[in-house]
PDB file of N, CA and C in Angstrom:
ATOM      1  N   UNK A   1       0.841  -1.158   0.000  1.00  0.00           N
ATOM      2  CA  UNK A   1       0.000   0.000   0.000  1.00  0.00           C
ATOM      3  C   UNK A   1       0.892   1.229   0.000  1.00  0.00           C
ATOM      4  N   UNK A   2       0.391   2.310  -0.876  1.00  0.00           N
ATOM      5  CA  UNK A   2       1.092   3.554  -0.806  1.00  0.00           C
ATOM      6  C   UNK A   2       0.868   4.541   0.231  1.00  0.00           C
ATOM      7  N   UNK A   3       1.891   5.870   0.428  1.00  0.00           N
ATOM      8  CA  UNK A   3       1.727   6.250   1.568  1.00  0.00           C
ATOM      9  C   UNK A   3       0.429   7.218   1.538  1.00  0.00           C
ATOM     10  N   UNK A   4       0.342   7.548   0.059  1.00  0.00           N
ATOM     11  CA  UNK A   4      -0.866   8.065  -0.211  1.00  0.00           C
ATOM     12  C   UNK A   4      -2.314   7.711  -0.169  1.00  0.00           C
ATOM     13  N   UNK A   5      -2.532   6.252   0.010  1.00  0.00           N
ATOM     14  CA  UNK A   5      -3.268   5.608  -0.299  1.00  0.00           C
ATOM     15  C   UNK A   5      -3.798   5.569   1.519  1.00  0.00           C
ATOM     16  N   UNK A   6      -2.766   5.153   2.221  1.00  0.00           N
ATOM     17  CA  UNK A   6      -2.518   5.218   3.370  1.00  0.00           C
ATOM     18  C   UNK A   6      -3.349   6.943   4.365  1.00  0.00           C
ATOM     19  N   UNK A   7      -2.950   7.471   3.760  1.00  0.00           N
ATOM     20  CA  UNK A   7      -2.897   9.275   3.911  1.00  0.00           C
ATOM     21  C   UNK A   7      -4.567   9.166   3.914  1.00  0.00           C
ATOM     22  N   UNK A   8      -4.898   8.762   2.714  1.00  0.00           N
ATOM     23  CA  UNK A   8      -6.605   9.046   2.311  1.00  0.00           C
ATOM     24  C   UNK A   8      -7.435   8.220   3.187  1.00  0.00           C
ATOM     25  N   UNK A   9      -7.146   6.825   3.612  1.00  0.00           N
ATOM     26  CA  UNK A   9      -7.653   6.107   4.067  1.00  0.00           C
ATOM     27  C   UNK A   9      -8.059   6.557   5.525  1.00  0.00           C
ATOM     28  N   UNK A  10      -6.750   6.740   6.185  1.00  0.00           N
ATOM     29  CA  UNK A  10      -6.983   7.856   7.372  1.00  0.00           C
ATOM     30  C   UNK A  10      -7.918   8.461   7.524  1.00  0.00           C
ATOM     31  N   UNK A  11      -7.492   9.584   6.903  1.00  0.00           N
ATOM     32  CA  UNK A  11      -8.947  10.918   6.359  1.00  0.00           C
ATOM     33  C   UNK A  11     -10.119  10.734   6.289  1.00  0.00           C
ATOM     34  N   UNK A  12     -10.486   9.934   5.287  1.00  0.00           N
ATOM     35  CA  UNK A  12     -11.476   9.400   5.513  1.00  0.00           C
ATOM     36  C   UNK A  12     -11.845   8.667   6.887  1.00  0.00           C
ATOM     37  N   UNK A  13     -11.097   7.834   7.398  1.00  0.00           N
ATOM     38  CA  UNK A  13     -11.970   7.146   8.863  1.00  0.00           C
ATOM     39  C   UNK A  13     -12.291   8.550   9.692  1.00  0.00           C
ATOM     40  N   UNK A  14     -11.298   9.488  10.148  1.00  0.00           N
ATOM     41  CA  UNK A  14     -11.338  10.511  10.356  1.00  0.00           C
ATOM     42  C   UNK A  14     -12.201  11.908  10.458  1.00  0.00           C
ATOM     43  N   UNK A  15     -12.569  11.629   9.367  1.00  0.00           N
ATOM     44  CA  UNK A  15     -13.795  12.259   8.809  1.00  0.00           C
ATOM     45  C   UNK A  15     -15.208  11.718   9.211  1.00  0.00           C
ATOM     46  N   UNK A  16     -15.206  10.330   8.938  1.00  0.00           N
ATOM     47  CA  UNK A  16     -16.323   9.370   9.770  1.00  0.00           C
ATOM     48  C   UNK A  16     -16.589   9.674  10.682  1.00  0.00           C
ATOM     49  N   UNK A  17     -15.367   9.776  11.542  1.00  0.00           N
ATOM     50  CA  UNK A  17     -15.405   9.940  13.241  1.00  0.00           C
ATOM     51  C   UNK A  17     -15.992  11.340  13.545  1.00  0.00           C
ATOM     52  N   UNK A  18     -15.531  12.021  12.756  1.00  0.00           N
ATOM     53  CA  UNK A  18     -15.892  13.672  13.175  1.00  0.00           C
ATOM     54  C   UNK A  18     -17.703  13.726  12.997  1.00  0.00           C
ATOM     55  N   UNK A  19     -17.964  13.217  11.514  1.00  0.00           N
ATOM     56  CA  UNK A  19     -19.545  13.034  11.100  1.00  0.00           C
ATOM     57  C   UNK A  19     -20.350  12.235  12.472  1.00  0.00           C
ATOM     58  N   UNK A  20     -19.818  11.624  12.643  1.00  0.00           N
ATOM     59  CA  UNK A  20     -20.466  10.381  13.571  1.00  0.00           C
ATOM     60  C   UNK A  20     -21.083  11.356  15.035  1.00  0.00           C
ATOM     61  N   UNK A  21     -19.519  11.923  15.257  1.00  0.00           N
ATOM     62  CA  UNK A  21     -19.546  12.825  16.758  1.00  0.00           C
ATOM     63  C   UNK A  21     -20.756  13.883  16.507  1.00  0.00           C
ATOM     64  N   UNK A  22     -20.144  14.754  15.415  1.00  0.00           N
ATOM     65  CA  UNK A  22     -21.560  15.535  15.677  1.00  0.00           C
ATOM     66  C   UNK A  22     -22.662  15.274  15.123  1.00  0.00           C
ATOM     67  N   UNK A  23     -23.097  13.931  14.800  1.00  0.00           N
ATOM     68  CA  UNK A  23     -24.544  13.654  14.635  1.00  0.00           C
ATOM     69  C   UNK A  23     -24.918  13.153  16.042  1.00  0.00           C
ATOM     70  N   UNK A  24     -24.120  12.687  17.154  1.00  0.00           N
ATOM     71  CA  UNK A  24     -24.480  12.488  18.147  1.00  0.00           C
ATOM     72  C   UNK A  24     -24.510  13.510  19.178  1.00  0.00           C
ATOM     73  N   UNK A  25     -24.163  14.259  19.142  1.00  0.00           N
ATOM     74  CA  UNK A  25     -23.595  15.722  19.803  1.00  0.00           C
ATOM     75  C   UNK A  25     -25.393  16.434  19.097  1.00  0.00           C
ATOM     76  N   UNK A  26     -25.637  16.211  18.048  1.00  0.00           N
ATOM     77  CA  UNK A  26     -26.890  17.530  17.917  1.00  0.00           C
ATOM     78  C   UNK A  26     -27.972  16.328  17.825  1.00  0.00           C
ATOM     79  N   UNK A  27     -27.774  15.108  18.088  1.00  0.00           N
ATOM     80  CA  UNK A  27     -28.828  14.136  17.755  1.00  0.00           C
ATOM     81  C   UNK A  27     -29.617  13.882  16.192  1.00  0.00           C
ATOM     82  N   UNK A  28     -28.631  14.082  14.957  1.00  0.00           N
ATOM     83  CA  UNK A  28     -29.007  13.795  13.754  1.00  0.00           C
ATOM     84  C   UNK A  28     -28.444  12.164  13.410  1.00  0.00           C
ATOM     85  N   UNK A  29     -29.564  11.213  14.015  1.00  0.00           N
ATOM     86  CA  UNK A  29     -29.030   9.916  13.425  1.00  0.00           C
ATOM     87  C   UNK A  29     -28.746   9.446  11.717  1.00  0.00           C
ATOM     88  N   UNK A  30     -29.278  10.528  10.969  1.00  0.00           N
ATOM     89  CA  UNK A  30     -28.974  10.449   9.547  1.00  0.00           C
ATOM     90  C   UNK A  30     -27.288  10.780   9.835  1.00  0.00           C
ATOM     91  N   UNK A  31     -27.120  11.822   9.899  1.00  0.00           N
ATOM     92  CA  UNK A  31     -25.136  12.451  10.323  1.00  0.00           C
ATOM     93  C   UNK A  31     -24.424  11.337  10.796  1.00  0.00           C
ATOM     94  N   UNK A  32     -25.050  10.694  11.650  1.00  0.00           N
ATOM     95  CA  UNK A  32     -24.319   9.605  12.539  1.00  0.00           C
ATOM     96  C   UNK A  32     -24.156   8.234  11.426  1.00  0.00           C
ATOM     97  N   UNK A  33     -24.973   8.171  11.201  1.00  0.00           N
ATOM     98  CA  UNK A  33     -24.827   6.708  10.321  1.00  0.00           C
ATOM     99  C   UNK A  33     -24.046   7.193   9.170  1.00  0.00           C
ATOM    100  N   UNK A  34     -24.031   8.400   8.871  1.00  0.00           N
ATOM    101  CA  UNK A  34     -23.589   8.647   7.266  1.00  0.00           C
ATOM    102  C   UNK A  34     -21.694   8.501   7.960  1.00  0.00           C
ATOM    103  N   UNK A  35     -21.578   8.879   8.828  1.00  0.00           N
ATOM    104  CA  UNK A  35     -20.442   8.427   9.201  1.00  0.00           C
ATOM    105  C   UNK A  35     -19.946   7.535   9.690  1.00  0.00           C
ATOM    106  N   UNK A  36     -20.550   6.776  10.799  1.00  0.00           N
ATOM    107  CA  UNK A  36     -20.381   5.405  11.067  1.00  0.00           C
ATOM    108  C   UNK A  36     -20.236   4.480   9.478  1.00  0.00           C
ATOM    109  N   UNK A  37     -20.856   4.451   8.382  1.00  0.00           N
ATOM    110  CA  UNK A  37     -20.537   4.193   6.885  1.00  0.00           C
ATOM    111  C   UNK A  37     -19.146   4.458   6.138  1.00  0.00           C
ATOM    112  N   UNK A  38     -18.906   5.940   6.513  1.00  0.00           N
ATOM    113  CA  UNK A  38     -17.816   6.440   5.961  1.00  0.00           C
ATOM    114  C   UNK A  38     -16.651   6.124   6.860  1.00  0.00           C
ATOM    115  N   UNK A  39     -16.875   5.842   8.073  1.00  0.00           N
ATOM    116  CA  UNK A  39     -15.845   4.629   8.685  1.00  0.00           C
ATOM    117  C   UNK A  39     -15.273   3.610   8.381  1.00  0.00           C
ATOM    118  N   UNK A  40     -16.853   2.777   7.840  1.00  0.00           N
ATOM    119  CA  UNK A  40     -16.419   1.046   7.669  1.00  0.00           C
ATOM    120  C   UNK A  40     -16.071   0.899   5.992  1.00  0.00           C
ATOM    121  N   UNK A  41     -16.578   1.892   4.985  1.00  0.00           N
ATOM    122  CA  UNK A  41     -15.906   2.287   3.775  1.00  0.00           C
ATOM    123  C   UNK A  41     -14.043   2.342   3.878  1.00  0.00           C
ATOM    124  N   UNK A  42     -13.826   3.046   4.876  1.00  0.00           N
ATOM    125  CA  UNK A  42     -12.466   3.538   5.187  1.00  0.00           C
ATOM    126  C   UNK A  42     -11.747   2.187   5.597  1.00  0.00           C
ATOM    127  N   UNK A  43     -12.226   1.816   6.254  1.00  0.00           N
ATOM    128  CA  UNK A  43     -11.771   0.438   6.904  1.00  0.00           C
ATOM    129  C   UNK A  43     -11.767  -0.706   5.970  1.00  0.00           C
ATOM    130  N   UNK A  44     -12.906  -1.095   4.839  1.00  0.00           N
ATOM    131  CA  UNK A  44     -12.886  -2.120   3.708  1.00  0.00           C
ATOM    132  C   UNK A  44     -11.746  -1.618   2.964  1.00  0.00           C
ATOM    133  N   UNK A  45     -11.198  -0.396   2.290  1.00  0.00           N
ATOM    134  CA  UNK A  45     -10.443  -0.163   1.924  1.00  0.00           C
ATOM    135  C   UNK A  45      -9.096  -0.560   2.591  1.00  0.00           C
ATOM    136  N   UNK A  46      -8.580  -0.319   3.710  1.00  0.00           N
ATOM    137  CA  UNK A  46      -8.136  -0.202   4.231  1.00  0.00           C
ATOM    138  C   UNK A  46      -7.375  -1.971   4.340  1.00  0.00           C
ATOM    139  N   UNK A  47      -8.874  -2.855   4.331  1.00  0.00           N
ATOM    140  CA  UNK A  47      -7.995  -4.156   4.145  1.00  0.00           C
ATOM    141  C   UNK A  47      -7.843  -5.010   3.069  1.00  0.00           C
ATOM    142  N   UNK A  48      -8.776  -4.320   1.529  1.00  0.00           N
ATOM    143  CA  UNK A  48      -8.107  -4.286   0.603  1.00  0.00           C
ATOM    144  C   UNK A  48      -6.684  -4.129   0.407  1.00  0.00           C
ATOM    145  N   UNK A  49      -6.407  -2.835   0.577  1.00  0.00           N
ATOM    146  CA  UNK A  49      -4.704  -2.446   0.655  1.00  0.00           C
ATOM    147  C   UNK A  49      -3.892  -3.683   1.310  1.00  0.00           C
ATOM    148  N   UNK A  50      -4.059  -3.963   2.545  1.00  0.00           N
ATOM    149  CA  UNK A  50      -3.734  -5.094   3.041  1.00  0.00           C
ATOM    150  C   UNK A  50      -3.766  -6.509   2.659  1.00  0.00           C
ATOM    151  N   UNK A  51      -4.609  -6.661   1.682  1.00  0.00           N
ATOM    152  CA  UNK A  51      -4.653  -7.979   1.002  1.00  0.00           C
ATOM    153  C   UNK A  51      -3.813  -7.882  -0.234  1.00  0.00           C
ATOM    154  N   UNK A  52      -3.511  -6.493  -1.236  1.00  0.00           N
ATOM    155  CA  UNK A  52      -3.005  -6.415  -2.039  1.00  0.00           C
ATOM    156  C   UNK A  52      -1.100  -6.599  -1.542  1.00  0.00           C
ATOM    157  N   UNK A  53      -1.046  -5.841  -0.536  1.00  0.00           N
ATOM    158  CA  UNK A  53       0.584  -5.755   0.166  1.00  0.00           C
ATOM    159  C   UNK A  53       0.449  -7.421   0.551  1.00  0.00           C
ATOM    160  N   UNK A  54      -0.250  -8.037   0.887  1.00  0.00           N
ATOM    161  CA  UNK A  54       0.135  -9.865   1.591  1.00  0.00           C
ATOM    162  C   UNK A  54       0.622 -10.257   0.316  1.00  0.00           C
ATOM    163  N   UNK A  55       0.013 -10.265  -0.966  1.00  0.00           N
ATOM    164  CA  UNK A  55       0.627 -10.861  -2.561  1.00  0.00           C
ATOM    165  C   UNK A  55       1.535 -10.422  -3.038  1.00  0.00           C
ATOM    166  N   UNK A  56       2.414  -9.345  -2.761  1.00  0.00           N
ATOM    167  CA  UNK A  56       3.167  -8.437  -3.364  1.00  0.00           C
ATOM    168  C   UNK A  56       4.865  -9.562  -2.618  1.00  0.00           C
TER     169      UNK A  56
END
């Protein structure tokens, strides 16, 4: 996996986390899930990359 690839993947969970917080913080369970999503998006990626680096 690249470090870039790496960089985005972050960000994105990151971003999840932030969405997630303040949908729970103002009580918008649409906000919350749209990030709790953009978490586990971040994370499938995340072990893609990891399956591609095990063959390499």
């Amino acid at each position: 996996m690249g470090l870039d690839d790496k960089i985005k993947n972050a960000a994105e969970n990151i971003a999840g986390k932030a969405k997630e917080a303040t949908g729970k913080a103002t009580d918008n369970e649409r906000l919350e899930a749209e990030g709790q999503a953009d978490q586990t998006k971040a994370h499938a990626k995340q072990a893609g990359e990891n399956v591609k680096d095990a063959f390499k």
